[in-house]
C-alpha atoms as a PDB file:
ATOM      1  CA  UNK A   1     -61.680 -24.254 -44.124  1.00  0.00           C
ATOM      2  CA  UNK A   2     -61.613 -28.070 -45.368  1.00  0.00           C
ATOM      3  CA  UNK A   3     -62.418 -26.684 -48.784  1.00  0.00           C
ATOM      4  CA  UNK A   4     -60.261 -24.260 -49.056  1.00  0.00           C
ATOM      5  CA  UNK A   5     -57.203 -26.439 -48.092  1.00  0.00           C
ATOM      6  CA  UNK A   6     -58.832 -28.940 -50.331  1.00  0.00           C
ATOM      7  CA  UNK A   7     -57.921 -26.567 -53.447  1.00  0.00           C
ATOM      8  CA  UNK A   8     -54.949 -25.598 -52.847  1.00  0.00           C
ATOM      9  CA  UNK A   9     -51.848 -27.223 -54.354  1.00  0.00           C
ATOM     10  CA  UNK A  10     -48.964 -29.435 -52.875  1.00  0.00           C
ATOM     11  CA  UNK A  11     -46.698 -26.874 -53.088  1.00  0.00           C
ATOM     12  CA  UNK A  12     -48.974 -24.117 -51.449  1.00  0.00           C
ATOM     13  CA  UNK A  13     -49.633 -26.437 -48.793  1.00  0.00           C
ATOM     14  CA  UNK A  14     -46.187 -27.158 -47.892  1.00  0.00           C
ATOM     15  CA  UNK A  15     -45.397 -23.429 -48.137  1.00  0.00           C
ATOM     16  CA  UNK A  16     -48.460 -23.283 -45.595  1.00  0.00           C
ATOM     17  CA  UNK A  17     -46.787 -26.119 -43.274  1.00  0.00           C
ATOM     18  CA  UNK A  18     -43.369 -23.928 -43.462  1.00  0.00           C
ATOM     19  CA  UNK A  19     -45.153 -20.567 -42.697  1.00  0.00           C
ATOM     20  CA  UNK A  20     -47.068 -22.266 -39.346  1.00  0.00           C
ATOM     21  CA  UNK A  21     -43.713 -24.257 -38.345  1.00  0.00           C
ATOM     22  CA  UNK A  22     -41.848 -20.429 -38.351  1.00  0.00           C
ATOM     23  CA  UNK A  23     -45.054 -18.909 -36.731  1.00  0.00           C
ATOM     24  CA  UNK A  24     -43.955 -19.847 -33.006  1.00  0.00           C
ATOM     25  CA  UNK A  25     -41.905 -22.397 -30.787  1.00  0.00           C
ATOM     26  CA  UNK A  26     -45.376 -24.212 -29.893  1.00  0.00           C
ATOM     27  CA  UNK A  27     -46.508 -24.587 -33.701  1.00  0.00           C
ATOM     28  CA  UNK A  28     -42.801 -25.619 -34.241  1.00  0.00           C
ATOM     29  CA  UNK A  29     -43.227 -28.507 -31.237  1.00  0.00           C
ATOM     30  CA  UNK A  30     -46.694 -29.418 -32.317  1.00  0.00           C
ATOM     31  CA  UNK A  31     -46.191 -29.894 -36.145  1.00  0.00           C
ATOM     32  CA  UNK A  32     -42.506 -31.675 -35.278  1.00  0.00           C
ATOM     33  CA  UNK A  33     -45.383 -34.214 -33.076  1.00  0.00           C
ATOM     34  CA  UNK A  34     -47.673 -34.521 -36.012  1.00  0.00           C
ATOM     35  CA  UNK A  35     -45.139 -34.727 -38.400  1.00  0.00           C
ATOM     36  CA  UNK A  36     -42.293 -36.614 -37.004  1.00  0.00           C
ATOM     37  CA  UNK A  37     -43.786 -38.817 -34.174  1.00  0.00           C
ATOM     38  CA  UNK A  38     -42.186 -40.746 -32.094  1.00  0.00           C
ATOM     39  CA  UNK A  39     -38.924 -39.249 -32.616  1.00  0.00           C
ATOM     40  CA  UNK A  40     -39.986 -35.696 -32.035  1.00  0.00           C
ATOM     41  CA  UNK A  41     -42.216 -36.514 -28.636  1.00  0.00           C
ATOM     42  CA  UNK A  42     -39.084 -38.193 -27.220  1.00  0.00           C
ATOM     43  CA  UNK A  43     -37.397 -35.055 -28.011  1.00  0.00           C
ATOM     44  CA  UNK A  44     -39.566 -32.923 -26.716  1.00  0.00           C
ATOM     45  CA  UNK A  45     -40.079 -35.432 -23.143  1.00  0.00           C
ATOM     46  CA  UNK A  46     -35.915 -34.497 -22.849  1.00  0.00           C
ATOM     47  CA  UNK A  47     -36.832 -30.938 -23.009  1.00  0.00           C
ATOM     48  CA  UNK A  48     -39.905 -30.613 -20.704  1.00  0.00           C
ATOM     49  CA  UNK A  49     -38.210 -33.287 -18.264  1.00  0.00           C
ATOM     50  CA  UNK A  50     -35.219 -30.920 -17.517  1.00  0.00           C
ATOM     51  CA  UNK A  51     -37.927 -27.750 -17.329  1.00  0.00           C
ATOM     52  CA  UNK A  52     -39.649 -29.714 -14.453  1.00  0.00           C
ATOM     53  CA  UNK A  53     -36.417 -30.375 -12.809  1.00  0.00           C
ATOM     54  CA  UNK A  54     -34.773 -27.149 -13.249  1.00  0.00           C
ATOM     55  CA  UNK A  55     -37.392 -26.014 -10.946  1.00  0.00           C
ATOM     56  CA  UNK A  56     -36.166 -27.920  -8.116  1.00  0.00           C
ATOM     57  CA  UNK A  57     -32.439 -28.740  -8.960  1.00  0.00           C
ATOM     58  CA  UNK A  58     -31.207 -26.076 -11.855  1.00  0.00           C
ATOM     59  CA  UNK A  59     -27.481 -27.019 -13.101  1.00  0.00           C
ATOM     60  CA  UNK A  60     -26.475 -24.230 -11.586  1.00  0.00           C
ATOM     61  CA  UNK A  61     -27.810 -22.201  -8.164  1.00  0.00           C
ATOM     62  CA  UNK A  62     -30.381 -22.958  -5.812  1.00  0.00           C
ATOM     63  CA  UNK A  63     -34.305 -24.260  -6.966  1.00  0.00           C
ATOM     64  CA  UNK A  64     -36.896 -21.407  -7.730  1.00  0.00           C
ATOM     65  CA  UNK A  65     -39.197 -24.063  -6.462  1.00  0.00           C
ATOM     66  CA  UNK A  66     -41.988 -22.009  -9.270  1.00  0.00           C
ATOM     67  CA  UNK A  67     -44.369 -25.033  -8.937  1.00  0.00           C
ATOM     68  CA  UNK A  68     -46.509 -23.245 -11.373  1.00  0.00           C
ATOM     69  CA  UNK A  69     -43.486 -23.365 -13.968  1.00  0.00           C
ATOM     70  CA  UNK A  70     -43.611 -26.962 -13.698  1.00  0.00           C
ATOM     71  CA  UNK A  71     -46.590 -27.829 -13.447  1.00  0.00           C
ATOM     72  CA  UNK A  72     -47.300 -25.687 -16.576  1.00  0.00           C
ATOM     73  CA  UNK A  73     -44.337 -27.494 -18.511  1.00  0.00           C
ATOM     74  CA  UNK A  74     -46.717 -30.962 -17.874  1.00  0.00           C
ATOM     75  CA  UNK A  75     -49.642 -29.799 -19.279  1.00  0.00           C
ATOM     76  CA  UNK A  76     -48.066 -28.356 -22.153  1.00  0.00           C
ATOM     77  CA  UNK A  77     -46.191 -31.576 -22.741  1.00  0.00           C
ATOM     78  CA  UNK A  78     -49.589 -33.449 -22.298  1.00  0.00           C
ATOM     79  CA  UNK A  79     -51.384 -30.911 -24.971  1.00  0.00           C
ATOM     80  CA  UNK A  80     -48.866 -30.976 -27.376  1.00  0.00           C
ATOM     81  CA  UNK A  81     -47.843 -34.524 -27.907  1.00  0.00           C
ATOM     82  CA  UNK A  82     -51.064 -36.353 -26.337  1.00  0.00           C
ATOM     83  CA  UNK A  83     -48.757 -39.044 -25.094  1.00  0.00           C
ATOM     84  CA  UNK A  84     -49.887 -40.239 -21.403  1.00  0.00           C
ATOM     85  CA  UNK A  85     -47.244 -42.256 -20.801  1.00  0.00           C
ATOM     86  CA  UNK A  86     -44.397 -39.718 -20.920  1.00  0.00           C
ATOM     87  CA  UNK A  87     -46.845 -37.325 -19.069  1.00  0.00           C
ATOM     88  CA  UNK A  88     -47.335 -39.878 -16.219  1.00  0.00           C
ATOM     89  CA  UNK A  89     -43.552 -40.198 -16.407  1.00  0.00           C
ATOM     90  CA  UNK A  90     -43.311 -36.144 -16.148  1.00  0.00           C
ATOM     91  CA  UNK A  91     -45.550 -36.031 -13.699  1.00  0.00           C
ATOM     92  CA  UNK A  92     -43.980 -39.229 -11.862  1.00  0.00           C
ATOM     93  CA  UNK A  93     -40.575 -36.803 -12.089  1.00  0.00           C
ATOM     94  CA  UNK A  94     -42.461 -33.764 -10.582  1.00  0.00           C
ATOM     95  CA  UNK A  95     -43.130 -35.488  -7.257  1.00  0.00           C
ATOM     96  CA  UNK A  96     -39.598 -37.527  -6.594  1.00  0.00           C
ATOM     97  CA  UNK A  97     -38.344 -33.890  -7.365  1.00  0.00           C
ATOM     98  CA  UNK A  98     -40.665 -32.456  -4.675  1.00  0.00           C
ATOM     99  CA  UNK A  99     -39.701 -35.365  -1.836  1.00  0.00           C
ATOM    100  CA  UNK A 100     -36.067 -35.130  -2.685  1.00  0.00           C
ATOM    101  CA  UNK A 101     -35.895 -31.470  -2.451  1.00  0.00           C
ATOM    102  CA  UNK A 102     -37.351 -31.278   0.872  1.00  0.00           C
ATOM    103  CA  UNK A 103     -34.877 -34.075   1.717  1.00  0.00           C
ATOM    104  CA  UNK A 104     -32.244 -32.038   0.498  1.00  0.00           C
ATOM    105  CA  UNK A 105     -33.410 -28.895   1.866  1.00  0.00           C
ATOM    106  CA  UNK A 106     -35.681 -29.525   4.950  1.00  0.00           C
ATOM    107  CA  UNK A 107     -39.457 -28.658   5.619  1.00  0.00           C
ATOM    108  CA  UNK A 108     -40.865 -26.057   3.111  1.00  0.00           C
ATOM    109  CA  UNK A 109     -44.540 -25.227   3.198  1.00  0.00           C
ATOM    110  CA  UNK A 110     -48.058 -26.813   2.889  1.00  0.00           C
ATOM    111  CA  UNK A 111     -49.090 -24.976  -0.396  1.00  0.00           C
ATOM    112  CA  UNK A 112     -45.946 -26.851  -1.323  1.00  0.00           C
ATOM    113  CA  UNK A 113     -46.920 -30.374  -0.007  1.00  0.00           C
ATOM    114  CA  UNK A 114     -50.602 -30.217  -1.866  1.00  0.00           C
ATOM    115  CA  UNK A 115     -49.269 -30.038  -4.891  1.00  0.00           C
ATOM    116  CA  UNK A 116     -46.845 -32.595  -4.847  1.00  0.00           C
ATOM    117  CA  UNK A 117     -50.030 -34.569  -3.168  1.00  0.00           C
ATOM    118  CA  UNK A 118     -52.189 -33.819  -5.517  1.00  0.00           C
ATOM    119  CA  UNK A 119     -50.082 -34.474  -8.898  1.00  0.00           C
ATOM    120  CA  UNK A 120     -48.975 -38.046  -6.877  1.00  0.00           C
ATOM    121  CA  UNK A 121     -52.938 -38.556  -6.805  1.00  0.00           C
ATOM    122  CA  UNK A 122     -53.206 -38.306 -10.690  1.00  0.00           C
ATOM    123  CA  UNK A 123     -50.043 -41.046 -10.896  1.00  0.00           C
ATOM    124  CA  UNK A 124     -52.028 -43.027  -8.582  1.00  0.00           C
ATOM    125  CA  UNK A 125     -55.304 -43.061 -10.355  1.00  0.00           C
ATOM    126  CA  UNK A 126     -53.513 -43.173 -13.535  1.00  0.00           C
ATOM    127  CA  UNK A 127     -51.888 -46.564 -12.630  1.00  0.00           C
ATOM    128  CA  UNK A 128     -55.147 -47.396 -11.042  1.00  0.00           C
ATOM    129  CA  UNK A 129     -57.083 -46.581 -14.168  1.00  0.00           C
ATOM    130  CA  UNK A 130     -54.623 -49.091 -16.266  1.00  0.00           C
ATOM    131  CA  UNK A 131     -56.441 -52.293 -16.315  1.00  0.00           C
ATOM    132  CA  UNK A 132     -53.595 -54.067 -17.894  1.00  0.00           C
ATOM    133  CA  UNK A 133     -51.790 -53.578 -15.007  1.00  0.00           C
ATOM    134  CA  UNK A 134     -48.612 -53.008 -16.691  1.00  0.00           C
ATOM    135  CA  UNK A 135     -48.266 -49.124 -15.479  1.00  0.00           C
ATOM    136  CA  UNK A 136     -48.204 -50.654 -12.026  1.00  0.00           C
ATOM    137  CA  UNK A 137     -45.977 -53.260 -12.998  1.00  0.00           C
ATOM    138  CA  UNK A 138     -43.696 -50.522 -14.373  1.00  0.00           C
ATOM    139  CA  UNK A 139     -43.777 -48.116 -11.834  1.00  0.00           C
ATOM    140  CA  UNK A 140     -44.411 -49.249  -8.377  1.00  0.00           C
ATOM    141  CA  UNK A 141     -41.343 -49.644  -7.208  1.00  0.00           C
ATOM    142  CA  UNK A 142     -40.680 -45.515  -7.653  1.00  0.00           C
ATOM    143  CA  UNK A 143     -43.714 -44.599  -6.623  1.00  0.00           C
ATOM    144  CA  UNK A 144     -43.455 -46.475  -3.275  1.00  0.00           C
ATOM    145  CA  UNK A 145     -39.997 -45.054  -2.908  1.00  0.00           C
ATOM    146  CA  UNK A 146     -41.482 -41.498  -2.978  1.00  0.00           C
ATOM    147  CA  UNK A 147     -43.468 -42.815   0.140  1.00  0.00           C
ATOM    148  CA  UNK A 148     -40.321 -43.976   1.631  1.00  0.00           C
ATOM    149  CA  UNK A 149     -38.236 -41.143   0.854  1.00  0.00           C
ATOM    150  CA  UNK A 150     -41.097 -38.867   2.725  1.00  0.00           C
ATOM    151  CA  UNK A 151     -40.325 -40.742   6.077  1.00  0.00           C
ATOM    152  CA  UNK A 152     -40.180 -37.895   8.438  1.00  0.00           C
ATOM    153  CA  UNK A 153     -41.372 -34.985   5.904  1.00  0.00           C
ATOM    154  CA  UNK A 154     -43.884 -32.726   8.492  1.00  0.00           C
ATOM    155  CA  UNK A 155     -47.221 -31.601   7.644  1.00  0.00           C
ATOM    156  CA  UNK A 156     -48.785 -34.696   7.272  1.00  0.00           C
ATOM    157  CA  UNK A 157     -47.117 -34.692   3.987  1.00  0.00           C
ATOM    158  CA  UNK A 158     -45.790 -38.802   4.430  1.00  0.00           C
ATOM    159  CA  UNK A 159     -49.432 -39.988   5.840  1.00  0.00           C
ATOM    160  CA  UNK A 160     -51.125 -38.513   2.778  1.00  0.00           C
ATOM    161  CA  UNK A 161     -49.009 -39.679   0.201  1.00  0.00           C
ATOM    162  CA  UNK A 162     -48.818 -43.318   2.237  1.00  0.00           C
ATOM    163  CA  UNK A 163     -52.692 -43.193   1.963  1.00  0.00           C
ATOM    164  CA  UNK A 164     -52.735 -42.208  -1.726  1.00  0.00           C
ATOM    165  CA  UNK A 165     -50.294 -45.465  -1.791  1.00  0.00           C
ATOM    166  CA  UNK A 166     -52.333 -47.873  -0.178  1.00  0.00           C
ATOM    167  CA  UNK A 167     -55.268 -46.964  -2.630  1.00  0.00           C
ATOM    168  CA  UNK A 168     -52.943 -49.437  -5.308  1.00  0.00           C
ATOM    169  CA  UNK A 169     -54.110 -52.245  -2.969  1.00  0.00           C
END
């Protein structure tokens, strides 16, 4: 394959670039990544961001709460731009989205709790992970107000994430 590209011309390559970027929206997002950078992952952060929250708090009508929706819209964020701090960010989003929807809304179920538990559990070892210390620095505060905001929240749902919090100490 190497060789092949290797032979071909500037133009034929750019013709190739063209052809991939029309091929689908996800070779259109990944090539804007490789191609643009910064600019394009921030981009695309806006656009998975609101596809997590529309989930829980769409403009308009009531939450499909379709965890696997986004979920899904994390880990194609994370696969196409690479970029873990946005994704920690996304998934940061995913659980204050959870709490405050069951704030809004009242007690939903425990298939729903365990997976707001677990994603918290990646922030947590993510921040963990960060020897710097400056993703704890940066996010503590919001992740122990998702602890605080789950005061009351049934099915254990407040003791596990206030565990999951204490492992920061």
């Amino acid at each position: 394959m190497s060789k092949h590209l290797k032979s071909m011309s500037q133009e034929q390559l750019i013709e190739l670039v063209k052809e991939c970027f029309d091929a689908s929206k996800d070779m259109e997002r990944f090539l804007a990544v490789r191609i643009m950078g910064k600019e394009a992952v921030l981009s695309l952060f806006h656009e998975y961001r609101k596809k997590v929250e529309h989930e829980f708090f769409p403009q308009r009508g009531h939450g499909k709460l379709r965890l696997a929706e986004a979920k899904k819209a994390i880990s194609d964020f994370e696969k196409l731009t690479g970029n873990a701090r946005y994704s920690l960010e996304l998934k940061l989003i995913y659980v204050e989205m959870g709490v405050a929807f069951t704030v809004a809304y009242g007690d939903i179920d425990q298939r729903f709790y365990s997976s707001i538990e677990s994603v918290y559990a990646d922030v947590i070892g993510t921040v963990i992970a960060d020897d710097s210390g400056e993703l704890l620095h940066e996010y503590k505060n919001r992740i122990h107000a998702v602890v605080s905001d789950s005061q009351g929240i049934g099915w254990g749902f407040h003791d596990n994430l206030s565990d999951l919090y204490n492992d920061l100490s």
